[in-house]
C-alpha atoms as a PDB file:
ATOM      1  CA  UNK A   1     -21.358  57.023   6.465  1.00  0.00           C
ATOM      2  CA  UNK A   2     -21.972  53.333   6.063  1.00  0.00           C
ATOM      3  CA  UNK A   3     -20.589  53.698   2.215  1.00  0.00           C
ATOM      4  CA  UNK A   4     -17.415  54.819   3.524  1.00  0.00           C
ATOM      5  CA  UNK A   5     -17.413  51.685   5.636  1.00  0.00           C
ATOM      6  CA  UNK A   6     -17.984  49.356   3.047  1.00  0.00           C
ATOM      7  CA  UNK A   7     -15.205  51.237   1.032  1.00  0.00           C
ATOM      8  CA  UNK A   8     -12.864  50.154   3.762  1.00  0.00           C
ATOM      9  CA  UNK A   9     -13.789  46.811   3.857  1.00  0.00           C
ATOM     10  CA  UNK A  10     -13.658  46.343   0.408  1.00  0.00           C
ATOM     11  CA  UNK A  11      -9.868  48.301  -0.068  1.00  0.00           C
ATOM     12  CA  UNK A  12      -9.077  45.204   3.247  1.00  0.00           C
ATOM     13  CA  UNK A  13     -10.425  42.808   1.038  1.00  0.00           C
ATOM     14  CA  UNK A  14      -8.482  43.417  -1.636  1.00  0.00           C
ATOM     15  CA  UNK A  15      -5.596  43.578   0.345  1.00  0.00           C
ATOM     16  CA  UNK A  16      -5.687  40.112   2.001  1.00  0.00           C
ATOM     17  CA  UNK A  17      -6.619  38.809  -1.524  1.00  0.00           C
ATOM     18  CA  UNK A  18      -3.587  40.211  -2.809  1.00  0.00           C
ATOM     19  CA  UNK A  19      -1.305  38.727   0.091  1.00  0.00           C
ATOM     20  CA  UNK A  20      -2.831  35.227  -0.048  1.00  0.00           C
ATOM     21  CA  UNK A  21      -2.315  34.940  -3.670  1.00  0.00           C
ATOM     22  CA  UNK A  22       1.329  36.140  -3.866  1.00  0.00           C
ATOM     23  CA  UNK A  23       3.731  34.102  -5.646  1.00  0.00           C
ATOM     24  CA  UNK A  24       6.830  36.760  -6.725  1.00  0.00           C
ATOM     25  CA  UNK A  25       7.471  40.233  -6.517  1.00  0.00           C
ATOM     26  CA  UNK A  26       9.779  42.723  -8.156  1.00  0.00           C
ATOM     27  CA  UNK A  27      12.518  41.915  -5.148  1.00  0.00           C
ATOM     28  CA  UNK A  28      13.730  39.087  -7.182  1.00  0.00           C
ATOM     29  CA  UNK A  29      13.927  35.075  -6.820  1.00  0.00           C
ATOM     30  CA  UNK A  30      14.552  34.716  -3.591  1.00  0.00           C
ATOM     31  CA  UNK A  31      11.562  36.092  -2.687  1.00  0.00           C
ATOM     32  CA  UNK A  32       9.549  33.758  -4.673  1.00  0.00           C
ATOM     33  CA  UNK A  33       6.714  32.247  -2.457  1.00  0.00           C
ATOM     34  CA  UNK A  34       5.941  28.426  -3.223  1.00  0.00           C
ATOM     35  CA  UNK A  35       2.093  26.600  -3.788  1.00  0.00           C
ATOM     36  CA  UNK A  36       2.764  25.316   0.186  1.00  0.00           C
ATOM     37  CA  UNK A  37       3.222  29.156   0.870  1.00  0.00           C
ATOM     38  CA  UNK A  38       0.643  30.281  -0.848  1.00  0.00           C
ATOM     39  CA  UNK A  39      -1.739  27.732   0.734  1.00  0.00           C
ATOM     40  CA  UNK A  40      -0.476  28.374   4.462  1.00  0.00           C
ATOM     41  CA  UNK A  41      -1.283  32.365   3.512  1.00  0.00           C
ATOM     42  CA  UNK A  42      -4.978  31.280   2.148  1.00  0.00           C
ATOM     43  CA  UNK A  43      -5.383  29.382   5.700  1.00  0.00           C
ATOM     44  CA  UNK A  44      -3.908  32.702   7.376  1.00  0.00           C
ATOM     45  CA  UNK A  45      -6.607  34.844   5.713  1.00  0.00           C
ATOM     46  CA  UNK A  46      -9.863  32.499   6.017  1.00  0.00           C
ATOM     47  CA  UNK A  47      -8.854  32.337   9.847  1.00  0.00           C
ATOM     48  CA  UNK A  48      -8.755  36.111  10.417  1.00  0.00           C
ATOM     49  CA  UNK A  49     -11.570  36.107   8.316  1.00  0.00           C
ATOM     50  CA  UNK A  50     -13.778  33.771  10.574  1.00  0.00           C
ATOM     51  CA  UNK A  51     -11.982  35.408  13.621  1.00  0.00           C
ATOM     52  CA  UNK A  52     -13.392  38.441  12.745  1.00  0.00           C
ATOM     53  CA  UNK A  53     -16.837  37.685  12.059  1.00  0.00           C
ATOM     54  CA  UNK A  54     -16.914  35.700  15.205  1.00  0.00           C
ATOM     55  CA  UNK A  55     -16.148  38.465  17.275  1.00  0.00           C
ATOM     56  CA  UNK A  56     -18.423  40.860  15.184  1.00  0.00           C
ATOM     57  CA  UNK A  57     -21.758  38.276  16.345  1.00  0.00           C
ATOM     58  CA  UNK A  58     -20.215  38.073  19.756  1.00  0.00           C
ATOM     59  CA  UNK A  59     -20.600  41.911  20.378  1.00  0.00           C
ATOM     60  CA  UNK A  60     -23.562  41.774  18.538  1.00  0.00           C
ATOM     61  CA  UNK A  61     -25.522  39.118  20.992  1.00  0.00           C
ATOM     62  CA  UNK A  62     -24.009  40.811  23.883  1.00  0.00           C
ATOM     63  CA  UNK A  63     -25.673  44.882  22.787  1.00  0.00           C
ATOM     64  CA  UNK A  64     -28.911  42.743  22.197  1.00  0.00           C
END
């Protein structure tokens, strides 16, 4: 059970990886994303990131 959980988190990983890192995709130039893009996506991801784990030690201190 818990390897399936880590499987997730991993494949979510990879995912917000992938989206902070994006410069162009196969929809052409006008889709092209910039360095200042790029960096306001990294900001995006470390926040959800820290968002998360923040509410993951809330619940924790409140079951203990």
């Amino acid at each position: 059970m818990a390897s399936y959980y880590v499987k997730i988190v991993k494949n979510r990983l990879a995912k917000w990886i992938d989206y902070a890192r994006f410069r162009e995709d196969d929809r052409g130039a006008c889709y092209y994303s910039n360095d200042y893009d790029r960096g306001l996506r990294q900001q995006e991801v470390v926040r959800a990131l820290v968002d998360g784990i923040m509410s993951v030690e809330v619940l924790q201190k409140s079951i203990c």
